[in-house]
N, C-alpha and C. Protein backbone atom coordinates (compact mmCIF):
# COMPACT_ATOMS: atom_id res chain seq x y z
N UNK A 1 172.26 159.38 65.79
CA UNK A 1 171.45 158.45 66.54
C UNK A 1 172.30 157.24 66.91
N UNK A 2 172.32 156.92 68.49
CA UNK A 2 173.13 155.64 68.61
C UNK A 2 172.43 154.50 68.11
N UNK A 3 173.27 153.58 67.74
CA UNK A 3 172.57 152.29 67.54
C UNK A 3 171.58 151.41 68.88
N UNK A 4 170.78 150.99 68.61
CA UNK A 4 169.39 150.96 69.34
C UNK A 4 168.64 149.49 69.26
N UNK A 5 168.09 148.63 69.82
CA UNK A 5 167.41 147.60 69.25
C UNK A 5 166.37 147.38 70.51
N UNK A 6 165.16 146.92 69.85
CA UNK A 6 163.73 147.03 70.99
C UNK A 6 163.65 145.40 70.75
N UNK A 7 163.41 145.01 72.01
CA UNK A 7 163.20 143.75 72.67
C UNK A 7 162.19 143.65 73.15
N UNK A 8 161.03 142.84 73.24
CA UNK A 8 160.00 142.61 73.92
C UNK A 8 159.60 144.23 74.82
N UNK A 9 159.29 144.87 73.64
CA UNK A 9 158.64 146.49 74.36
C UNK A 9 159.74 147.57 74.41
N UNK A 10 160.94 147.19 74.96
CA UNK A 10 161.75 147.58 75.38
C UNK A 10 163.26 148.38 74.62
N UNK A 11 163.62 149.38 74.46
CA UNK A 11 164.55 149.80 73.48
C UNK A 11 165.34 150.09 74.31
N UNK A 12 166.47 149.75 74.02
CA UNK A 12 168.32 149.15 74.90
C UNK A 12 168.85 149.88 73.34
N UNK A 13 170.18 150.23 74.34
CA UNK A 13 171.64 150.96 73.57
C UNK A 13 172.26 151.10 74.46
N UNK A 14 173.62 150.96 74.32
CA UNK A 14 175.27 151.63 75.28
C UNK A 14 175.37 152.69 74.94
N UNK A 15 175.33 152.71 76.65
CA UNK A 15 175.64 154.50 76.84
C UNK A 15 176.69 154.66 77.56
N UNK A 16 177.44 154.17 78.02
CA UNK A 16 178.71 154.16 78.56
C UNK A 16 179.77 152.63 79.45
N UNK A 17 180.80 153.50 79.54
CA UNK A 17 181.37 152.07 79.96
C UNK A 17 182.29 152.79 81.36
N UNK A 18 182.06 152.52 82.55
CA UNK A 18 182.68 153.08 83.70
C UNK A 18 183.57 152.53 83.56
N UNK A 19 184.61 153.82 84.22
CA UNK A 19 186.41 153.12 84.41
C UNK A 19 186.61 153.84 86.28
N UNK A 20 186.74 153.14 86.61
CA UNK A 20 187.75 153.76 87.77
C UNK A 20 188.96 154.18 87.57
N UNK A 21 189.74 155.65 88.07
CA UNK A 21 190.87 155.76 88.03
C UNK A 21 191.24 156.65 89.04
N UNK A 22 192.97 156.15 88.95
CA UNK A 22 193.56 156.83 89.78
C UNK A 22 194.24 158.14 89.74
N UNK A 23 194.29 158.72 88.68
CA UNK A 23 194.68 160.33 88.50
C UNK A 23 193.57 160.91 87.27
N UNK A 24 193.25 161.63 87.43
CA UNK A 24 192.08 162.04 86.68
C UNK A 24 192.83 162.88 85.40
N UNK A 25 193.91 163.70 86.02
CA UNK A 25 194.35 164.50 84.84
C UNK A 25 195.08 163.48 83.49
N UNK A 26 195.75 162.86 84.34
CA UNK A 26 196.68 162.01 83.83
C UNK A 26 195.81 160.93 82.45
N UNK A 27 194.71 160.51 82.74
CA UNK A 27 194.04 159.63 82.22
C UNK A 27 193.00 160.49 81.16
N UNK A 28 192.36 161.63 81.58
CA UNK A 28 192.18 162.29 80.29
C UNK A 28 193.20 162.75 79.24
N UNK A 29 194.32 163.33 79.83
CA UNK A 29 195.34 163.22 78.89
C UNK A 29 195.47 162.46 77.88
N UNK A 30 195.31 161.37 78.58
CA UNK A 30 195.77 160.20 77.23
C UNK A 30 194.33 159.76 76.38
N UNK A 31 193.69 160.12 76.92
CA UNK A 31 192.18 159.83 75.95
C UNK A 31 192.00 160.86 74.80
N UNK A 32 192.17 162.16 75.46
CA UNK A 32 191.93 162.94 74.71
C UNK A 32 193.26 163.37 73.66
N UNK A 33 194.34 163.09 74.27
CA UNK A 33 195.34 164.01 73.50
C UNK A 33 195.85 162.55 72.63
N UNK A 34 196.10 161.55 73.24
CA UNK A 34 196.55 160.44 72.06
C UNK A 34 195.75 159.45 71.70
N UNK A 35 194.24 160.03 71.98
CA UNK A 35 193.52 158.99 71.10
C UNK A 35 192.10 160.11 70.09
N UNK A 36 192.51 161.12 70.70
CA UNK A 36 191.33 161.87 70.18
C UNK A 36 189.76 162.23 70.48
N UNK A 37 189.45 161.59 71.77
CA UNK A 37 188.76 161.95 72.79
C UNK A 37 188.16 163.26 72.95
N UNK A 38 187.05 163.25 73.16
CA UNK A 38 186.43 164.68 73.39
C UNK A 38 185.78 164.61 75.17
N UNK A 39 186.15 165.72 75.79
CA UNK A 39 185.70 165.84 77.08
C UNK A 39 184.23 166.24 76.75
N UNK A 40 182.88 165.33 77.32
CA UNK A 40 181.76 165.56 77.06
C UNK A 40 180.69 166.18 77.98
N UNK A 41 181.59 165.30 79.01
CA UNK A 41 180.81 166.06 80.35
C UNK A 41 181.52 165.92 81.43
N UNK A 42 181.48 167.17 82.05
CA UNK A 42 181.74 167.01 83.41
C UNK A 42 180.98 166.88 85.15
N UNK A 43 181.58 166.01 85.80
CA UNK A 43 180.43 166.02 86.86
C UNK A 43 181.15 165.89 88.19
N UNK A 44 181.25 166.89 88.90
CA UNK A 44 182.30 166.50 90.21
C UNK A 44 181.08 166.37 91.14
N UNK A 45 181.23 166.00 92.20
CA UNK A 45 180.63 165.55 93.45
C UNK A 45 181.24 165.94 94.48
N UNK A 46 182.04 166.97 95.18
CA UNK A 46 182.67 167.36 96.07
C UNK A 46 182.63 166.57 97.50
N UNK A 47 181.27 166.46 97.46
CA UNK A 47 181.14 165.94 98.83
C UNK A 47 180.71 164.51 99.26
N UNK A 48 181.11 163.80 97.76
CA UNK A 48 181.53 162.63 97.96
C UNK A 48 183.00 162.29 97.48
N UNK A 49 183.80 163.16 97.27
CA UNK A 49 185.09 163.22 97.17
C UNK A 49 185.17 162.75 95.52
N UNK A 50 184.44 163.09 94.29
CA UNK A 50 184.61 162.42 93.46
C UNK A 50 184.53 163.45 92.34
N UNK A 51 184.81 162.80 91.12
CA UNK A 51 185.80 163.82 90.07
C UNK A 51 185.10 162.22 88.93
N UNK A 52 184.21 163.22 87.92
CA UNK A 52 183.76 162.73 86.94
C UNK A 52 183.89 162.90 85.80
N UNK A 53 184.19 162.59 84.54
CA UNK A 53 184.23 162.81 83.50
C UNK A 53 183.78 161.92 82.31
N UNK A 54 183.11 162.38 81.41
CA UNK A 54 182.38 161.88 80.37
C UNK A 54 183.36 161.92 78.75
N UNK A 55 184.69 160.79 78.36
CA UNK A 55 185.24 160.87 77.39
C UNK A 55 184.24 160.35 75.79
N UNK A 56 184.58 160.69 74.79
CA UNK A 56 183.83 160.31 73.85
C UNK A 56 184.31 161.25 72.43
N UNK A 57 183.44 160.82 71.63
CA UNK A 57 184.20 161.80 69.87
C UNK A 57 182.71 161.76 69.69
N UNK A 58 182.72 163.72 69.65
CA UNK A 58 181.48 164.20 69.75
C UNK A 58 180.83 164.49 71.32
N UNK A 59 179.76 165.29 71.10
CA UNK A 59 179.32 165.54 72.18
C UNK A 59 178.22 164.76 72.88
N UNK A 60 177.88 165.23 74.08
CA UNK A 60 177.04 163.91 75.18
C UNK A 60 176.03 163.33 74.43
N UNK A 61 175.51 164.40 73.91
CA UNK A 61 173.85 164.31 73.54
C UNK A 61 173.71 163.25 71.68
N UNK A 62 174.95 163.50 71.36
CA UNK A 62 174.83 163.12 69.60
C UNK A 62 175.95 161.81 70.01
N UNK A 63 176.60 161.88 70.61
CA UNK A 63 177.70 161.00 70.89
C UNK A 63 177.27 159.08 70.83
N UNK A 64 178.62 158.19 70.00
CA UNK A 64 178.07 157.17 70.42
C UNK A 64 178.59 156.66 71.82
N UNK A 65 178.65 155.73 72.80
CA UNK A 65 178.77 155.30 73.90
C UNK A 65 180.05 155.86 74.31
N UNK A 66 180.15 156.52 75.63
CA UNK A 66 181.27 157.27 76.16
C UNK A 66 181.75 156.14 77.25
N UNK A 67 182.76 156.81 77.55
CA UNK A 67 184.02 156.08 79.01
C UNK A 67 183.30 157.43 80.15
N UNK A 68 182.65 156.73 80.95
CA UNK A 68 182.53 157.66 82.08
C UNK A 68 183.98 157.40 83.41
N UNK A 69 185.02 158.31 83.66
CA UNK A 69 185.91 158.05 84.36
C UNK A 69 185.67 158.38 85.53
N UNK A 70 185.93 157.72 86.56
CA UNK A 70 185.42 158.09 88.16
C UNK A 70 186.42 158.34 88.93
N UNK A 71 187.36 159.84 89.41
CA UNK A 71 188.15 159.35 90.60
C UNK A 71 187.79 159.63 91.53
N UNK A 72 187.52 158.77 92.48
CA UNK A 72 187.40 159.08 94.15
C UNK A 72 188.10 158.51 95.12
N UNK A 73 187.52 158.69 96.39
CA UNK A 73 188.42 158.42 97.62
C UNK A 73 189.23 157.20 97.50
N UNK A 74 187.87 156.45 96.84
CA UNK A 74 188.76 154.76 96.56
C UNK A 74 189.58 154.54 95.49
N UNK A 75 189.76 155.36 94.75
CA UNK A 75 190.76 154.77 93.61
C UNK A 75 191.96 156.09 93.71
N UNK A 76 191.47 157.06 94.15
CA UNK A 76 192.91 158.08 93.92
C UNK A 76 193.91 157.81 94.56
N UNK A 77 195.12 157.87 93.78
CA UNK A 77 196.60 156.95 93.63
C UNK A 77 196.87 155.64 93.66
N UNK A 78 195.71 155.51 93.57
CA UNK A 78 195.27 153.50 93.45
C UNK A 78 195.19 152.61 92.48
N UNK A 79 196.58 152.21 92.31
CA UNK A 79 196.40 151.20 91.21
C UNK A 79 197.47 150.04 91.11
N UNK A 80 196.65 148.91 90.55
CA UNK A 80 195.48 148.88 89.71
C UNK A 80 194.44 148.62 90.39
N UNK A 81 193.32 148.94 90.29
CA UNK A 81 192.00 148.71 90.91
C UNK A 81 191.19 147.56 90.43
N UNK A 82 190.63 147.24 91.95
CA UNK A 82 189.69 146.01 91.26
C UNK A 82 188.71 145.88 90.31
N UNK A 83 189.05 144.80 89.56
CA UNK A 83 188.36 144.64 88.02
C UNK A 83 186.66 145.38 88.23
N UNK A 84 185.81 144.63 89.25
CA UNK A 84 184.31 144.75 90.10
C UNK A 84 184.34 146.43 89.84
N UNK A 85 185.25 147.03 90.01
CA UNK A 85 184.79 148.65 90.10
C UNK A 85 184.44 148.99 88.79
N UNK A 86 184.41 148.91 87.71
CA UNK A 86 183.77 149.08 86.37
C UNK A 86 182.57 148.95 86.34
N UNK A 87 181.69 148.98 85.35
CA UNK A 87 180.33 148.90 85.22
C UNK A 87 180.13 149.16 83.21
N UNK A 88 179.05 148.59 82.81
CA UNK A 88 178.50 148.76 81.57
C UNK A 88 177.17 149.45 82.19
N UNK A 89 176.68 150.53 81.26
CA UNK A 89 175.53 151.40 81.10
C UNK A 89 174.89 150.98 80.06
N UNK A 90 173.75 150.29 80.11
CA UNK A 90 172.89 150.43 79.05
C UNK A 90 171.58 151.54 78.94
N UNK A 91 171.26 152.22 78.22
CA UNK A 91 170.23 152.88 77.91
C UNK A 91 168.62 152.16 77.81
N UNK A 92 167.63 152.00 78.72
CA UNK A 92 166.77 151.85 78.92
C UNK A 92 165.33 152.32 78.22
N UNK A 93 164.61 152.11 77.31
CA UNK A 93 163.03 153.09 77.24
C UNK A 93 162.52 153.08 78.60
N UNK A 94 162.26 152.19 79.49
CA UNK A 94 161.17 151.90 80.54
C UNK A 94 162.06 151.24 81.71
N UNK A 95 163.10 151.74 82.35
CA UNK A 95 163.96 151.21 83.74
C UNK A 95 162.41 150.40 84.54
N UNK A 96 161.43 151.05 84.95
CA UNK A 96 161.24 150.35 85.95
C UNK A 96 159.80 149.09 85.09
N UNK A 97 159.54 148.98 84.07
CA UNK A 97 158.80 147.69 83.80
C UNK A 97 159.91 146.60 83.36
N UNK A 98 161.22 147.59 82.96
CA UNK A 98 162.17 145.90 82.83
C UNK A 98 162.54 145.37 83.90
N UNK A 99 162.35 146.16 85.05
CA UNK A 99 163.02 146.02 86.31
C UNK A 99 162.17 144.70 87.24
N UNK A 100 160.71 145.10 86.65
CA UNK A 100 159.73 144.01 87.01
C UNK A 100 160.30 142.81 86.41
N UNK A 101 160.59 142.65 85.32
CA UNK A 101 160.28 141.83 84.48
C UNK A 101 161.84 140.91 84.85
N UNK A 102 162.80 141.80 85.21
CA UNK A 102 164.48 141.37 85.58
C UNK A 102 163.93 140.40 86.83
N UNK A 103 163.63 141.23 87.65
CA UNK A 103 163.27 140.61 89.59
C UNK A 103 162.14 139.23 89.05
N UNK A 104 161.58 139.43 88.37
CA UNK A 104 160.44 138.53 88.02
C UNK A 104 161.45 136.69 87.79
N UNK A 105 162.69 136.88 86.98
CA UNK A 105 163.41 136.18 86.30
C UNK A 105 164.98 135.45 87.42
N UNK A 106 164.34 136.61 88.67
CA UNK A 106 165.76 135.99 89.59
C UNK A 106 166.91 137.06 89.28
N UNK A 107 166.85 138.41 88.61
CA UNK A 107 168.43 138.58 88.42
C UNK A 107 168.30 139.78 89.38
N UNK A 108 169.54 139.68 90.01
CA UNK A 108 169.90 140.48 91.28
C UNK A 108 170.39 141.84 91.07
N UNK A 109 169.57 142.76 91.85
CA UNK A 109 169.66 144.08 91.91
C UNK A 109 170.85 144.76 92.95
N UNK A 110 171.82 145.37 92.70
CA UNK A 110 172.35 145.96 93.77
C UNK A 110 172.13 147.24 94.07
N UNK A 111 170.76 147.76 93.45
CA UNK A 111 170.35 149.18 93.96
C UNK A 111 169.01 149.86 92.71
N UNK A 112 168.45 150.41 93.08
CA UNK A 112 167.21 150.75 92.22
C UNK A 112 166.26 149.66 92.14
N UNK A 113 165.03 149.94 91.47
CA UNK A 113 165.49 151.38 90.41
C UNK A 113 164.77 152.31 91.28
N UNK A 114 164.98 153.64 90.60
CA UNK A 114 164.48 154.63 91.25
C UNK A 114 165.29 155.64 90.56
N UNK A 115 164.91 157.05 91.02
CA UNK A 115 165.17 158.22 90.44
C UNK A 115 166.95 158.27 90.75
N UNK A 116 167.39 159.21 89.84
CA UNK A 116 168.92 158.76 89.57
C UNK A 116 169.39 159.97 90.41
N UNK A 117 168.84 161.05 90.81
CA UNK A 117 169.32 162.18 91.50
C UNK A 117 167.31 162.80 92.12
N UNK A 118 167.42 163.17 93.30
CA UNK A 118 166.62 163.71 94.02
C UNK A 118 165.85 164.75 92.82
N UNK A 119 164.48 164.76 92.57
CA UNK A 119 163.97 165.40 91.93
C UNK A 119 164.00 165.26 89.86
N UNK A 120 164.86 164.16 90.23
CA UNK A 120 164.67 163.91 88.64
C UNK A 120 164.27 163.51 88.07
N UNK A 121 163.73 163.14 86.49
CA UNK A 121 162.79 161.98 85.80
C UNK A 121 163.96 160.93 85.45
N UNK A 122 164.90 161.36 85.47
CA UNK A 122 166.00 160.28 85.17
C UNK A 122 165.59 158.74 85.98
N UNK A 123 166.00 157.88 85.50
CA UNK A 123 165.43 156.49 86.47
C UNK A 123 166.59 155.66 86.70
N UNK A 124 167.22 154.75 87.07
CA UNK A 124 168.47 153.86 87.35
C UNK A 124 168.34 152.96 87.92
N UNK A 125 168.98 151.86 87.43
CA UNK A 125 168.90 150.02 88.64
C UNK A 125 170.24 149.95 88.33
N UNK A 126 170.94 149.39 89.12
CA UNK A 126 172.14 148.70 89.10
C UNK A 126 172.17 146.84 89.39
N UNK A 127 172.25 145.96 88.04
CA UNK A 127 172.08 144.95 88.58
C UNK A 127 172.90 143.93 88.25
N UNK A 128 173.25 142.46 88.37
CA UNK A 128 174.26 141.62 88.17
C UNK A 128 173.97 141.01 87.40
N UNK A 129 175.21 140.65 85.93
CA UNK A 129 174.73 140.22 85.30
C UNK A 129 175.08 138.13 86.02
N UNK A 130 174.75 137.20 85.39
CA UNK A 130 175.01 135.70 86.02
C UNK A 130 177.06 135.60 86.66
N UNK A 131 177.80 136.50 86.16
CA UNK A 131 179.28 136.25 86.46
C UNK A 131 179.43 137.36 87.41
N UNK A 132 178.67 138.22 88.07
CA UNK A 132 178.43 139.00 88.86
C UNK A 132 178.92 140.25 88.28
N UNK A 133 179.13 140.80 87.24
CA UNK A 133 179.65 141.89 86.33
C UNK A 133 178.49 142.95 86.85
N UNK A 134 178.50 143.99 87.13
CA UNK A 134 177.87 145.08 87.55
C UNK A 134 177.55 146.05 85.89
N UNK A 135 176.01 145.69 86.20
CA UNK A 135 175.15 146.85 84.54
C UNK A 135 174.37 147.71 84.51
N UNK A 136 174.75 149.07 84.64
CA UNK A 136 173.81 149.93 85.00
C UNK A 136 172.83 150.04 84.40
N UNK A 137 171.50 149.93 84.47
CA UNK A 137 170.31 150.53 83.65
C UNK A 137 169.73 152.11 83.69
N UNK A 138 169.69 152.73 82.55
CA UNK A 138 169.70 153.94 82.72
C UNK A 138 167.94 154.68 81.99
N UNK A 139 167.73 155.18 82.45
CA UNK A 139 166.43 155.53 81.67
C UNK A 139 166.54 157.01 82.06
N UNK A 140 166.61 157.79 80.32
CA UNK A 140 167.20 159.65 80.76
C UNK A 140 166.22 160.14 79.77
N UNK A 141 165.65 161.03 80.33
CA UNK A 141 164.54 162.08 80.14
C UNK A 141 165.26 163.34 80.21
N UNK A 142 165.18 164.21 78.79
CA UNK A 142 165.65 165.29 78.37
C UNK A 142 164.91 166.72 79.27
């Protein structure tokens, strides 16, 4: 069980930490082979030119907070990349009543919430934290 804490209704945990990169092989390499890294998930996107991977010790589902690595159009052979392309994932109970409760308070959304893929219960906001740091909110239904 990841570590977890409920806030006014609400139960939050890290679930990942986005990296942009510029060679995909190259950068699992070194996660997995000299730090001990487990490949957890994979997720390509072809037709947005992008190449996903989920690093972590242990698997997706039991795992504590993974490195989700992203290469696409914009970062392949690109480096170093701008800091802004990262992101923190937090784990959500209820994406869209915190989402009220975020907009309610002034903090700025750059997308969501709403379903995270066409047809899913999955839910997602992407929003800023006050230094403009980009935090995904994630709400995932098994």
């Amino acid at each position: 069980m990841l570590p977890e804490k409920t806030a006014n209704g609400i139960t939050f945990k890290i679930r990942h930490t986005m990296l942009p990169v510029s060679n995909m092989e190259r950068t699992v390499d070194f996660y997995t082979r000299l730090l001990g890294m487990d490949v957890q998930r994979v997720r390509d996107v072809p037709e947005k030119g992008e190449r996903v991977r989920y690093l972590g010790y242990g698997n997706d589902e039991d795992a504590g907070p993974a490195l989700e690595l992203i290469e696409s159009n914009e970062s392949r052979g690109k480096a170093p990349l701008p800091r802004w392309t990262g992101h923190v994932a937090l784990y959500v109970s209820d994406c869209y009543k915190l989402s009220e409760r975020l907009k309610a308070e002034g903090v700025e959304f750059v997308s969501g919430p709403g379903p995270n893929r066409p047809g899913s219960k999955d839910v997602y906001a992407f929003i800023k934290d006050p230094d403009g740091y980009v935090l995904e909110l994630t709400e995932r239904h098994k």
